[in-house]
N, C-alpha and C. Protein backbone atom coordinates (compact mmCIF):
# COMPACT_ATOMS: atom_id res chain seq x y z
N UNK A 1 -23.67 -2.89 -10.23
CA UNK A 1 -22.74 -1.79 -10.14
C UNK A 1 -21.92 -1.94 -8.86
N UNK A 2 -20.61 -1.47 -8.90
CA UNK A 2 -19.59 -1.74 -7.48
C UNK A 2 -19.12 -0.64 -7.58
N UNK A 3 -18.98 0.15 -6.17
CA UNK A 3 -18.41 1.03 -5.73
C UNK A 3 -17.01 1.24 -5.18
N UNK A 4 -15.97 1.86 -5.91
CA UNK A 4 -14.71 2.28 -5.61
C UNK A 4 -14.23 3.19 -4.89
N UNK A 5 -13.12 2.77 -4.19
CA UNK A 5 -13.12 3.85 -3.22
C UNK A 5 -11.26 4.54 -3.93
N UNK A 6 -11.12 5.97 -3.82
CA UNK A 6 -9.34 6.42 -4.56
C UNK A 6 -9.24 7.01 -3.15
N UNK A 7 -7.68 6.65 -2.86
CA UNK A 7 -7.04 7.34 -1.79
C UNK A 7 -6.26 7.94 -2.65
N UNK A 8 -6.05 9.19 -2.06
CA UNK A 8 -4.50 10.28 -2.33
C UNK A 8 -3.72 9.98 -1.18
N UNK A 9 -2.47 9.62 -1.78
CA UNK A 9 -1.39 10.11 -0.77
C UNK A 9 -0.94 11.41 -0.10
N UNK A 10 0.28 11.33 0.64
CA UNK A 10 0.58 11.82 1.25
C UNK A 10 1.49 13.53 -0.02
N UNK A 11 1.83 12.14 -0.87
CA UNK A 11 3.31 12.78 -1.61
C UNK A 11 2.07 12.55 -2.80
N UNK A 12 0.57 13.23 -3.07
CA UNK A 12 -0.31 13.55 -4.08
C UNK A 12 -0.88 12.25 -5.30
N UNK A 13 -0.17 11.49 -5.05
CA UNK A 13 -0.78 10.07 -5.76
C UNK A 13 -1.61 9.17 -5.84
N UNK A 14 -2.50 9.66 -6.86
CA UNK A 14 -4.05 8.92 -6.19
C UNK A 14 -3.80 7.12 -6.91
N UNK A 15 -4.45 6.09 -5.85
CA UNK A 15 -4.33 4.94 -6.01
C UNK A 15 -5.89 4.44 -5.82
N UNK A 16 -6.36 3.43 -6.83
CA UNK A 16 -7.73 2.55 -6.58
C UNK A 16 -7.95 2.57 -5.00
N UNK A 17 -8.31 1.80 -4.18
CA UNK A 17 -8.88 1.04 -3.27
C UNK A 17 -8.90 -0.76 -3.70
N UNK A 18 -7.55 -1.47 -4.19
CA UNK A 18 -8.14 -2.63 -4.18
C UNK A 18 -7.25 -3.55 -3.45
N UNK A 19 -7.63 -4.06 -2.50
CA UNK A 19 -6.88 -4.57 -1.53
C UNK A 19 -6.52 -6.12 -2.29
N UNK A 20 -7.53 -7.19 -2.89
CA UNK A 20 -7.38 -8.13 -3.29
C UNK A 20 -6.23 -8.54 -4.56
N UNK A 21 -6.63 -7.40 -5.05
CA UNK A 21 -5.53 -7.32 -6.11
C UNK A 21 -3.73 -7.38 -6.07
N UNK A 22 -3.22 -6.60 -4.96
CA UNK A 22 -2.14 -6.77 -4.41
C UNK A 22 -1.91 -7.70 -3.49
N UNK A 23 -2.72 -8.79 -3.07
CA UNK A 23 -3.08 -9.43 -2.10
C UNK A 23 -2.69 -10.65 -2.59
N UNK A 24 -2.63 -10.95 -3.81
CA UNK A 24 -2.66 -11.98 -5.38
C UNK A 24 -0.88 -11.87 -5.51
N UNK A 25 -0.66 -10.83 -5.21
CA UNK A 25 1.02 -10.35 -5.84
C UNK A 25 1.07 -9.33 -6.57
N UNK A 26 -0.02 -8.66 -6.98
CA UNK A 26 0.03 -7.61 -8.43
C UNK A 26 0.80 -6.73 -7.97
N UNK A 27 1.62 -6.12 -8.79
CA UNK A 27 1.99 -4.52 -8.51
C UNK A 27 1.44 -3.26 -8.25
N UNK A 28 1.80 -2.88 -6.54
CA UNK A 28 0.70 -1.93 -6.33
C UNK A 28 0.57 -0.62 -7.63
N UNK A 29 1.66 -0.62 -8.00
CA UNK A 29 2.06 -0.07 -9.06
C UNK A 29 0.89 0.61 -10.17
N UNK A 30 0.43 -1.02 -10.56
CA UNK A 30 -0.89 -1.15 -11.12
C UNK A 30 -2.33 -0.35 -10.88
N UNK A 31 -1.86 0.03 -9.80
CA UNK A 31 -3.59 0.95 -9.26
C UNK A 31 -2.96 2.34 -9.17
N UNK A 32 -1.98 2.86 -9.78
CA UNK A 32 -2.29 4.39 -9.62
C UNK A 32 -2.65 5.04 -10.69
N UNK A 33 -3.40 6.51 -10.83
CA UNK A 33 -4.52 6.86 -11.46
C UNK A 33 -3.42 8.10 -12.15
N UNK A 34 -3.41 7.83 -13.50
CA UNK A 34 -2.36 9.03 -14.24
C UNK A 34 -2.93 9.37 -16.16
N UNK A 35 -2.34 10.06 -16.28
CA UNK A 35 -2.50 10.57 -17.61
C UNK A 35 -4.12 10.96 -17.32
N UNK A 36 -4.65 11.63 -16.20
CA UNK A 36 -5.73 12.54 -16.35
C UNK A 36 -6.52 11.75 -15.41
N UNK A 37 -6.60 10.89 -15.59
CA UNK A 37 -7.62 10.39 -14.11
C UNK A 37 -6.81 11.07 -12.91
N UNK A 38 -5.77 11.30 -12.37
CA UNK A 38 -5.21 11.91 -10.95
C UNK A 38 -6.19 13.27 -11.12
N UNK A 39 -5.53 14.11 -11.97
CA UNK A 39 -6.68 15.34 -12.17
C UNK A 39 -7.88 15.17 -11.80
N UNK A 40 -8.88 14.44 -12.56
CA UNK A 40 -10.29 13.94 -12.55
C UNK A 40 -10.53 14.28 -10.66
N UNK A 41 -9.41 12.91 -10.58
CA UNK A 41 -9.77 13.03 -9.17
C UNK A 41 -9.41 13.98 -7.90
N UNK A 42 -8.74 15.14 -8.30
CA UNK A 42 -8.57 16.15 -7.87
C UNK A 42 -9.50 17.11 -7.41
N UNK A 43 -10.24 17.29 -8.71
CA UNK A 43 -11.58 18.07 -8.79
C UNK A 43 -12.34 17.41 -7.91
N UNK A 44 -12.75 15.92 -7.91
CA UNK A 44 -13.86 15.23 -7.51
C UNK A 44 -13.86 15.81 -6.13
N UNK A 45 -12.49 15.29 -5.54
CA UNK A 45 -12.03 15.31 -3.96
C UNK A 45 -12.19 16.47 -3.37
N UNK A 46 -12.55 17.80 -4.27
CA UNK A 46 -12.59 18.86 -3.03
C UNK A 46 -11.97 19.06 -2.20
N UNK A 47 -10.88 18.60 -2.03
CA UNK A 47 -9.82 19.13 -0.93
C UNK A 47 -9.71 17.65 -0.34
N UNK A 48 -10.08 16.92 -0.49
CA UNK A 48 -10.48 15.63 0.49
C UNK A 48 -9.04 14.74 -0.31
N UNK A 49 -9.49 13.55 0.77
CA UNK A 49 -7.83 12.65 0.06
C UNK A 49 -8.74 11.51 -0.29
N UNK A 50 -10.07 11.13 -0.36
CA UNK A 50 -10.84 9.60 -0.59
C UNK A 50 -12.14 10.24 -1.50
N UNK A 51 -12.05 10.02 -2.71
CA UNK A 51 -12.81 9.85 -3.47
C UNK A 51 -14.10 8.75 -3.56
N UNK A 52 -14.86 8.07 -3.10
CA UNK A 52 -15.96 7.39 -3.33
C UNK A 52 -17.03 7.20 -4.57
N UNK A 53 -16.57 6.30 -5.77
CA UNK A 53 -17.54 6.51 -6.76
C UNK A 53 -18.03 5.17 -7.23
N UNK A 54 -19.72 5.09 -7.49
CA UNK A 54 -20.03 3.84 -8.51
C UNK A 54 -19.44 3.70 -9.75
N UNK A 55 -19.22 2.44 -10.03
CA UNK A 55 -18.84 2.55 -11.21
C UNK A 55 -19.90 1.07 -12.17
């Protein structure tokens, strides 16, 4: 099991934690969390901007 870490922005946009991935060239694009995962992670965060979960 590996543990993920979601940052929220500033301007409310929650993004993975994957540094390697954009690191390759990918589009950071690619890691933001929508159509209900942003929500998800709304709730999770408690007010907080870094979500921490196993997956």
């Amino acid at each position: 099991m590996q543990t993920h870490t979601f940052i929220k922005e500033p301007n409310g946009n929650w993004f993975i934690d994957l540094p390697a991935y954009t690191a390759n060239g990918a589009a950071r694009g690619d890691l933001q969390m929508v159509a209900g995962a942003d929500t998800m992670l709304d709730v999770m965060a408690n007010a907080s901007n870094t979500v921490t979960m196993p997956m």
